[in-house]
C-alpha atoms as a PDB file:
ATOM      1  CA  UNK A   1       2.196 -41.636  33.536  1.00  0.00           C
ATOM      2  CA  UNK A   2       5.627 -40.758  34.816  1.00  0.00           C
ATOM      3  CA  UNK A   3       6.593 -36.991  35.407  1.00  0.00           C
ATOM      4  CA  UNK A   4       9.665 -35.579  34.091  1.00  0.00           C
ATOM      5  CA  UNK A   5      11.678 -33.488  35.869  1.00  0.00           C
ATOM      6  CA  UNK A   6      15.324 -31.481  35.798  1.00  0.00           C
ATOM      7  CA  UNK A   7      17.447 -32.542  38.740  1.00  0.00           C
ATOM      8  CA  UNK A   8      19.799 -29.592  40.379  1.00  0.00           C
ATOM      9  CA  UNK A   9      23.074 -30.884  41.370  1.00  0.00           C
ATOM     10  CA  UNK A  10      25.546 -28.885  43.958  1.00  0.00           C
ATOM     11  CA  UNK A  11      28.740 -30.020  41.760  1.00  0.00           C
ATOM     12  CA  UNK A  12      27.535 -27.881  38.666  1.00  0.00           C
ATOM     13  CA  UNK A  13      28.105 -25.054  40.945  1.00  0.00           C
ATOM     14  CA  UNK A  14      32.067 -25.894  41.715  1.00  0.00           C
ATOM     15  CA  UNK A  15      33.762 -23.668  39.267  1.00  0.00           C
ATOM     16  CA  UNK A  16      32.409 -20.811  40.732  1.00  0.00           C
ATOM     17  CA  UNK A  17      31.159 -21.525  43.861  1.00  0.00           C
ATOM     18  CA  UNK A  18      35.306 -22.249  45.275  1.00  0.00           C
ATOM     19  CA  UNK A  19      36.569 -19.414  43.414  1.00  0.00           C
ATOM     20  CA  UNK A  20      34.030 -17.375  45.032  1.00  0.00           C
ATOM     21  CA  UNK A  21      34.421 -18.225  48.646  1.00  0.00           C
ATOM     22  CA  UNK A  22      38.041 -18.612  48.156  1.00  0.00           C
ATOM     23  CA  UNK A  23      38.148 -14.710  46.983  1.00  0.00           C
ATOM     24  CA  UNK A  24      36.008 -13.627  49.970  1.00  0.00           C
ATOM     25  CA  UNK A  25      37.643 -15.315  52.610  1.00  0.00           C
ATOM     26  CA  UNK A  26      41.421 -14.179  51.740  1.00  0.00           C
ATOM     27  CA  UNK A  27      39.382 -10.857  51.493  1.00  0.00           C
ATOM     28  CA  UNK A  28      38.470 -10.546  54.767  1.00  0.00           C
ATOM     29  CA  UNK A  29      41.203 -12.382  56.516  1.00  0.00           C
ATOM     30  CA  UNK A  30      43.792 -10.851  54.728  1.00  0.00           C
ATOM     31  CA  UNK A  31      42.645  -6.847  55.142  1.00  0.00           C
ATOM     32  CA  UNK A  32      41.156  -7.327  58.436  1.00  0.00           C
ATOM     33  CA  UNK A  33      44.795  -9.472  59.717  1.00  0.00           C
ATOM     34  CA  UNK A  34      46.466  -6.020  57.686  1.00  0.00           C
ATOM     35  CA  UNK A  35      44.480  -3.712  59.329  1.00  0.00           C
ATOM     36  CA  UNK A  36      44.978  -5.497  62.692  1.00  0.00           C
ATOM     37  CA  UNK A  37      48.547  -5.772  62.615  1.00  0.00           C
ATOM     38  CA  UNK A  38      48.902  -2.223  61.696  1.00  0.00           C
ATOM     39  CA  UNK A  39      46.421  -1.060  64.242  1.00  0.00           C
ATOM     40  CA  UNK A  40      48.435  -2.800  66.783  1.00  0.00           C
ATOM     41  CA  UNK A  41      51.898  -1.264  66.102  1.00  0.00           C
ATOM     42  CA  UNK A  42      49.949   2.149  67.204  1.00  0.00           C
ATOM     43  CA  UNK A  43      50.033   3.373  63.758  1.00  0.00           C
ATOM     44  CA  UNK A  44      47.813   6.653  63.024  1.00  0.00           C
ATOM     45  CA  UNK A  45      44.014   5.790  61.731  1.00  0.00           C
ATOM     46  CA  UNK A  46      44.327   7.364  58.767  1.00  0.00           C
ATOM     47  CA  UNK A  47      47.201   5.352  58.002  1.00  0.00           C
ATOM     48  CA  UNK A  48      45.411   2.163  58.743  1.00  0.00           C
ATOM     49  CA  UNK A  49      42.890   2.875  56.215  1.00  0.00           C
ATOM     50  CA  UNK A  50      46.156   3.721  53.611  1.00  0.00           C
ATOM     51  CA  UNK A  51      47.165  -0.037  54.171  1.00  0.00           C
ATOM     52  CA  UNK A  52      43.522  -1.594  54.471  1.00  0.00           C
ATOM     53  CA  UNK A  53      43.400   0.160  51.127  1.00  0.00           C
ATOM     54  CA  UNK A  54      46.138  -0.954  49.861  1.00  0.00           C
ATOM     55  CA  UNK A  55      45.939  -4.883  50.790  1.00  0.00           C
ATOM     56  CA  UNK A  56      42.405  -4.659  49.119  1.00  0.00           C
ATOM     57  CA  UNK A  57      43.872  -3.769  45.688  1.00  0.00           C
ATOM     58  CA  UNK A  58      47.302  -5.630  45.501  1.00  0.00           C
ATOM     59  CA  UNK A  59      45.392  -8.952  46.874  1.00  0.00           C
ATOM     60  CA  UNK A  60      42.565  -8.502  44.028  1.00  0.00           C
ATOM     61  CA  UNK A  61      45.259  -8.357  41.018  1.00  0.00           C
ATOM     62  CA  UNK A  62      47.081 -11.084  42.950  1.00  0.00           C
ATOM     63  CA  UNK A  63      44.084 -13.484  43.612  1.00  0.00           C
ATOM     64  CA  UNK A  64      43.331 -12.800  39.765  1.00  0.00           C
ATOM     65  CA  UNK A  65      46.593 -13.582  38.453  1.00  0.00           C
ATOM     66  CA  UNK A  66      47.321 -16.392  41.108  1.00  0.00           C
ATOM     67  CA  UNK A  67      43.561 -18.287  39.852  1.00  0.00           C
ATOM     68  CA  UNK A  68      44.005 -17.455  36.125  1.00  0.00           C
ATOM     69  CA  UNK A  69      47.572 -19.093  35.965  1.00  0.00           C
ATOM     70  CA  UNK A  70      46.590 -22.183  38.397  1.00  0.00           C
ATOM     71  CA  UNK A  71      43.607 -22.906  36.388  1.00  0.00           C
ATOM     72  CA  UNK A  72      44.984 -21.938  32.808  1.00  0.00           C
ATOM     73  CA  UNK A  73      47.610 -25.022  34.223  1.00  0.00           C
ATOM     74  CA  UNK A  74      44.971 -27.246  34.279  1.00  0.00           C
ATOM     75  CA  UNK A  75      43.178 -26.528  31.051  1.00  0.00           C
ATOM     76  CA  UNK A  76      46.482 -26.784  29.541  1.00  0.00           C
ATOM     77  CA  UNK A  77      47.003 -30.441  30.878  1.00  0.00           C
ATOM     78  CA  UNK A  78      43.050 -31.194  29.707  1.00  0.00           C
ATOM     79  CA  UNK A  79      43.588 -29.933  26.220  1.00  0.00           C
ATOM     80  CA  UNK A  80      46.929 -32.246  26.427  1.00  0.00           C
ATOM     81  CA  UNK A  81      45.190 -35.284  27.258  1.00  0.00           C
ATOM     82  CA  UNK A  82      42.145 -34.445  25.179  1.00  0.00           C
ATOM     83  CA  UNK A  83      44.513 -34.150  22.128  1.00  0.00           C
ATOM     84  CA  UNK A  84      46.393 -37.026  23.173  1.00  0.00           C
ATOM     85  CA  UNK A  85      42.712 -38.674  23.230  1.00  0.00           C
ATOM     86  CA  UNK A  86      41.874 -37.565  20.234  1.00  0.00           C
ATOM     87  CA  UNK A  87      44.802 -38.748  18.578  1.00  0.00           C
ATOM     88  CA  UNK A  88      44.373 -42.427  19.489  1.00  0.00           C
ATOM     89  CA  UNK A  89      41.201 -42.345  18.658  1.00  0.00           C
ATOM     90  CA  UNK A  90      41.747 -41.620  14.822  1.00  0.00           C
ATOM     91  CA  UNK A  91      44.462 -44.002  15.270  1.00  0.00           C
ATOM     92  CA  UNK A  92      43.156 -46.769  16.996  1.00  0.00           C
ATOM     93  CA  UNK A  93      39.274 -46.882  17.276  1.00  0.00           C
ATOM     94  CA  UNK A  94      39.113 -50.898  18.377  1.00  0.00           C
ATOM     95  CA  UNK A  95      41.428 -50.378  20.893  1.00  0.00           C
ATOM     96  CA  UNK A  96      39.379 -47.265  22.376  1.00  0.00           C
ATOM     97  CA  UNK A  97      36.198 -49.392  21.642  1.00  0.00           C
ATOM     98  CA  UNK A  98      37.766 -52.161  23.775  1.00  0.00           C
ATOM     99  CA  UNK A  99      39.023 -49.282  26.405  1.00  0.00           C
ATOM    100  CA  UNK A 100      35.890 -47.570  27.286  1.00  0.00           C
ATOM    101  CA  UNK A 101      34.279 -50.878  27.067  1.00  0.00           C
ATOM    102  CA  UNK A 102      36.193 -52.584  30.103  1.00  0.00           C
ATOM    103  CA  UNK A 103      35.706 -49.037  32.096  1.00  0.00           C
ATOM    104  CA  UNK A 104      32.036 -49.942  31.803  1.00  0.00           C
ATOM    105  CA  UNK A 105      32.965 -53.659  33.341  1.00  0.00           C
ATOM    106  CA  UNK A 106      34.725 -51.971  36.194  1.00  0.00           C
ATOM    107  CA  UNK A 107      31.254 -49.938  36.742  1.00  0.00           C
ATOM    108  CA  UNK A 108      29.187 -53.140  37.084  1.00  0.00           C
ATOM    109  CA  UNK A 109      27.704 -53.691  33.560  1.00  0.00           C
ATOM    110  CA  UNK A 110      28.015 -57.121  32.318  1.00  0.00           C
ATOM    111  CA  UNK A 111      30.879 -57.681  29.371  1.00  0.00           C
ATOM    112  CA  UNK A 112      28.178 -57.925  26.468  1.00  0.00           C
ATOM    113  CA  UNK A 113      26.212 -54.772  27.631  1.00  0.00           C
ATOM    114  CA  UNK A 114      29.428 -52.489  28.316  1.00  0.00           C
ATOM    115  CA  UNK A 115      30.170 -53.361  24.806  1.00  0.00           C
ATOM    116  CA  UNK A 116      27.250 -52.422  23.398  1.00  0.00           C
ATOM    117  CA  UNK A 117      27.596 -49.354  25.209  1.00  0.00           C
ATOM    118  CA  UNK A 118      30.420 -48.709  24.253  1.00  0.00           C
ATOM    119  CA  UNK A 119      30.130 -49.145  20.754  1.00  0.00           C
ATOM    120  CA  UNK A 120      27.033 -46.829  20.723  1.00  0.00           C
ATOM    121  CA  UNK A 121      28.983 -44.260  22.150  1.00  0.00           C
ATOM    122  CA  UNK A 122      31.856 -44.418  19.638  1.00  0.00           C
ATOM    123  CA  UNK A 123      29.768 -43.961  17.012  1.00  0.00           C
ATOM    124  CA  UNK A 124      28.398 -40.822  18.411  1.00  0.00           C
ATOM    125  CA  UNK A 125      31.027 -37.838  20.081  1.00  0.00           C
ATOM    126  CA  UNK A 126      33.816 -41.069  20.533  1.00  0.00           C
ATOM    127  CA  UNK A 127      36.258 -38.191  22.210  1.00  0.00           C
ATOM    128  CA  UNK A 128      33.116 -36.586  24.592  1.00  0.00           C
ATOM    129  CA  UNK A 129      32.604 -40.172  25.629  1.00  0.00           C
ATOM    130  CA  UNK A 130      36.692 -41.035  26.368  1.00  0.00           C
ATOM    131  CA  UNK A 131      36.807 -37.271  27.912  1.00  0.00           C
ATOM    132  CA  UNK A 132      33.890 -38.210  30.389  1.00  0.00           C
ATOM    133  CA  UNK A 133      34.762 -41.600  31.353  1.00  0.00           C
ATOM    134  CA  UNK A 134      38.455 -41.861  31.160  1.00  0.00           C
ATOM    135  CA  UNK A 135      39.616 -38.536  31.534  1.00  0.00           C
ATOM    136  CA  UNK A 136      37.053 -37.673  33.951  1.00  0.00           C
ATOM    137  CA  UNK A 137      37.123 -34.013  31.811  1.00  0.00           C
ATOM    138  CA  UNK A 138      33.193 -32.813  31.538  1.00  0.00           C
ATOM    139  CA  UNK A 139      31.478 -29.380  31.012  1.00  0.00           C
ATOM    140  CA  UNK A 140      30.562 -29.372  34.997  1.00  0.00           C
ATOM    141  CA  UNK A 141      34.688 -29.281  36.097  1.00  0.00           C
ATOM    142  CA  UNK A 142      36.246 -28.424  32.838  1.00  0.00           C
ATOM    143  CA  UNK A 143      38.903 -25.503  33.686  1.00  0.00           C
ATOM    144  CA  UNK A 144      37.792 -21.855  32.909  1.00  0.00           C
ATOM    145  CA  UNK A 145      40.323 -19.445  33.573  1.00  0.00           C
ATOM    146  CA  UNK A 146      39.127 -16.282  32.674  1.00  0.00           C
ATOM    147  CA  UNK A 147      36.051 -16.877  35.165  1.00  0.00           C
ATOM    148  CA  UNK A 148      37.959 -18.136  38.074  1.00  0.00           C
ATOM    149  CA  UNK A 149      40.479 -14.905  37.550  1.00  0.00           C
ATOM    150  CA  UNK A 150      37.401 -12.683  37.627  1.00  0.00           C
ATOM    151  CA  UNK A 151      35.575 -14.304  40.103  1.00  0.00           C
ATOM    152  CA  UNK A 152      38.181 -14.330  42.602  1.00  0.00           C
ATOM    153  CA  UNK A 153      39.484 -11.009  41.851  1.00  0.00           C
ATOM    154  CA  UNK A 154      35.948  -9.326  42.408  1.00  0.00           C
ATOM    155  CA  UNK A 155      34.975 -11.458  45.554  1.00  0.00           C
ATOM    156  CA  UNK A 156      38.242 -10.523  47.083  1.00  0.00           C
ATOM    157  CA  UNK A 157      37.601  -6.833  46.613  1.00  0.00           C
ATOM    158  CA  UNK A 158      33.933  -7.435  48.141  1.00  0.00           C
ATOM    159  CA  UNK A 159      35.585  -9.663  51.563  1.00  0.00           C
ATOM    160  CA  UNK A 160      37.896  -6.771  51.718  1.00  0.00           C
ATOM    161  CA  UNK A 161      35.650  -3.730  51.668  1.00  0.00           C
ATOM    162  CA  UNK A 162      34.215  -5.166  54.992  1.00  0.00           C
ATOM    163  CA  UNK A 163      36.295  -4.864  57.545  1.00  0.00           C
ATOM    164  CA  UNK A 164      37.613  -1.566  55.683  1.00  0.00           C
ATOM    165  CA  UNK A 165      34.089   0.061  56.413  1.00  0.00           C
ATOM    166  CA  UNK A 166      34.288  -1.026  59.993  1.00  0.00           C
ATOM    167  CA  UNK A 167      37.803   0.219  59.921  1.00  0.00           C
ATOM    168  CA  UNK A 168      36.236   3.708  58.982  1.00  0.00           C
ATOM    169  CA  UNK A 169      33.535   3.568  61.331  1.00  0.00           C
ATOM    170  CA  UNK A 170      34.756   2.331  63.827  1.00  0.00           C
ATOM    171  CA  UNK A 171      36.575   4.710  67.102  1.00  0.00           C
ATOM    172  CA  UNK A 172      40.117   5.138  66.717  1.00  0.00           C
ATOM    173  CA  UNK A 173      40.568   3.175  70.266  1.00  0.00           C
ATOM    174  CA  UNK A 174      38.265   0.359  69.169  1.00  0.00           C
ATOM    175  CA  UNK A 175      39.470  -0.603  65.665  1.00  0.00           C
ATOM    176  CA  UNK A 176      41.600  -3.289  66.073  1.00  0.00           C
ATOM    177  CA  UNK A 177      38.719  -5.030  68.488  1.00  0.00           C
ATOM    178  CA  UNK A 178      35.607  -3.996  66.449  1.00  0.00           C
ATOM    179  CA  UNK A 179      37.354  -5.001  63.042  1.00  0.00           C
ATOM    180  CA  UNK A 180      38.355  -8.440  64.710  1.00  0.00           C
ATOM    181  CA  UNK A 181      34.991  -8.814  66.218  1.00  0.00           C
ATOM    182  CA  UNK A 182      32.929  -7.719  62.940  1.00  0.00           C
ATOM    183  CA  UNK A 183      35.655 -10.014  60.377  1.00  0.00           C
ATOM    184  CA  UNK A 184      35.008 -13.013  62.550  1.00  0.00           C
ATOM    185  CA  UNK A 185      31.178 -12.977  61.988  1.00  0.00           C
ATOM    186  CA  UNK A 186      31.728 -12.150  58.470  1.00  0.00           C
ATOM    187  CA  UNK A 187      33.871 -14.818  58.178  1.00  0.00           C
ATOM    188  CA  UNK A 188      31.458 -17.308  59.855  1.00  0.00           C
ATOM    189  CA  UNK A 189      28.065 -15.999  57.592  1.00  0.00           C
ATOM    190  CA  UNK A 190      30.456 -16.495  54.341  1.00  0.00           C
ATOM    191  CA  UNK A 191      31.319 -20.036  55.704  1.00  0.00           C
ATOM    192  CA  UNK A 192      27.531 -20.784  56.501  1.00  0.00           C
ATOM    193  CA  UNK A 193      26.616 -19.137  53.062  1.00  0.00           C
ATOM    194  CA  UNK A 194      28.999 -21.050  50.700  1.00  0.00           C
ATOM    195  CA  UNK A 195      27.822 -24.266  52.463  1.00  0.00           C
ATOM    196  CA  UNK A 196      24.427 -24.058  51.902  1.00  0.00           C
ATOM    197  CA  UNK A 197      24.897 -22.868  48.235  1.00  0.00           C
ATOM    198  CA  UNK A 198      27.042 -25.980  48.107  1.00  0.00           C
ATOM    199  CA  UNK A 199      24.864 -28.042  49.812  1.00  0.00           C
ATOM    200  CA  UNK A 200      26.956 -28.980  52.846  1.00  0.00           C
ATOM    201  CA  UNK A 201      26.673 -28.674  56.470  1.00  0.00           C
ATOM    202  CA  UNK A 202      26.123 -24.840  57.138  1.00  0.00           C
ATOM    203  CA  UNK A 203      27.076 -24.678  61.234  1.00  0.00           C
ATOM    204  CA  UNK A 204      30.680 -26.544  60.544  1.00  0.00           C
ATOM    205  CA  UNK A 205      31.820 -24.756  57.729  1.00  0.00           C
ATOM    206  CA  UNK A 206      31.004 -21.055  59.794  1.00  0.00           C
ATOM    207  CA  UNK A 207      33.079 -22.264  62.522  1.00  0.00           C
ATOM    208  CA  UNK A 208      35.909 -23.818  60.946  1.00  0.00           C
ATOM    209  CA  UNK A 209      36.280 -20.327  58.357  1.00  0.00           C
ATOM    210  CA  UNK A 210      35.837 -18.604  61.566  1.00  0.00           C
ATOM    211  CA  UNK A 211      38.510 -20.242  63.559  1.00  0.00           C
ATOM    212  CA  UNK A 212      40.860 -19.970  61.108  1.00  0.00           C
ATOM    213  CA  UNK A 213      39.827 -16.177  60.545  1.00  0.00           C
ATOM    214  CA  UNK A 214      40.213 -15.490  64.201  1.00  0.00           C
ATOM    215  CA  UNK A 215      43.858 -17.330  64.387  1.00  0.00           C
ATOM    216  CA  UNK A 216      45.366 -15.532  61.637  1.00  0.00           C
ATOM    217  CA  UNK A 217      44.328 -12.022  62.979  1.00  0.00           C
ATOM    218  CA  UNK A 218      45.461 -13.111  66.611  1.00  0.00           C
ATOM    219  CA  UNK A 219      48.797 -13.418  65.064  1.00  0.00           C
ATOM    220  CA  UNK A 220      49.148 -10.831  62.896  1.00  0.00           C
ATOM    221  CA  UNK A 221      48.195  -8.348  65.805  1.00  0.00           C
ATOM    222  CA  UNK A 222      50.461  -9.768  68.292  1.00  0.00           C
ATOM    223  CA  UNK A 223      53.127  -9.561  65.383  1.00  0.00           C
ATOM    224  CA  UNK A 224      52.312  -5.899  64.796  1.00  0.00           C
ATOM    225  CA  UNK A 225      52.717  -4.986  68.375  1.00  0.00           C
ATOM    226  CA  UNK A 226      55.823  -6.930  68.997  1.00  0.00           C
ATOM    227  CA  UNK A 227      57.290  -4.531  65.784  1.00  0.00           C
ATOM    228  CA  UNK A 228      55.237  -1.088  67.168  1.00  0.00           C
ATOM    229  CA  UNK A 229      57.019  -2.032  70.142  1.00  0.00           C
ATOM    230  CA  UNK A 230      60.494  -2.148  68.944  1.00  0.00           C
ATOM    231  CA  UNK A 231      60.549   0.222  66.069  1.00  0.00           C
END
């Protein structure tokens, strides 16, 4: 007797999983490149921490307002085409019938069996069906807003408070080094971290969010001393 069993898939964990490590990356590369690049222009400590401070809060709110309006953009567009679906369904059912039908063809089912398919499926959720298959619109991808605002918002804040507390820690002659040098293996454990949750090669992802962590900073301080320098 066969044994049942739930499978896990990695792509049920999209929604969250890329506003997530999207949030905590621009977390720490953004305040750690901040506090570098302020650091560098030989600005007071205490003023560092001001501007650390400051980058944490202003790129929360903008992370949450930047993901709720780019994914509020694509629900709007689903909820056009699923009205749009809908529509032509209630309008023309044999045509739909005959639609999903031939999508079933291009999948490899013979003509007779994707039409029996497809007429089972009609007379059951017809616009679930069209969503799925011709939309490519499912509960697994579908656009939530409200928890991609939140979820990149609070992630952001979370990146960001690292290399803050190393900021504080840290000697005043060894912050722009030890924040670099502490962001860069933060940056390469949240690399390794969202890989595995996603199910993906954990060394590549750490070094590629790593080298890109370690490049932005590089700039940023050699920008800030170039200014310090001048001003």
């Amino acid at each position: 007797m066969g044994r049942s069993h739930t499978e896990g898939h990695m792509i049920q964990r999209i929604g969250w999983l890329r506003a997530a490590v999207l949030g905590a990356n621009d977390g720490i590369i953004s305040t750690a490149s901040l506090i570098v690049g302020v650091a560098a222009a030989a600005t007071a400590p205490s003023d560092v921490l001001v501007a650390g401070i400051a980058g944490l809060v202003a790129g929360s709110m903008s992370m949450a307002a930047g993901e709720y309006v780019s994914v509020s953009s694509q629900s709007d567009t689903e909820n056009a085409d699923l009205a749009r679906e809908r529509l032509e369904l209630a309008t023309s059912p044999a045509f739909e019938t005959d639609e999903l039908a031939q999508i079933y063809v291009e999948r490899g089912l013979s003509p007779g069996l994707a039409r029996q398919v497809a007429e089972e499926l009609m007379k059951g959720d017809a616009l679930a069906a069209h969503a799925r298959d011709e939309l490519g619109i499912s509960e697994i991808v579908s656009a939530r807003p409200v928890q991609a605002a939140l979820t990149s918002a609070g992630t952001f804040a979370v990146g960001a408070a690292f290399p803050i507390v190393v900021a504080v820690v840290a000697p005043a002659d060894l912050l722009a080094p030890a924040v670099s040098a502490a962001s860069v293996a933060f940056l390469a454990l949240l690399g390794a971290v969202g890989a595995r949750a996603g199910g993906a090669g954990m060394v590549k992802a750490a070094l590629r969010v790593a080298f890109w962590g370690a490049l932005a900073m590089a700039a940023t301080a050699a920008i800030g001393a170039l200014v310090g320098t001048a001003v």
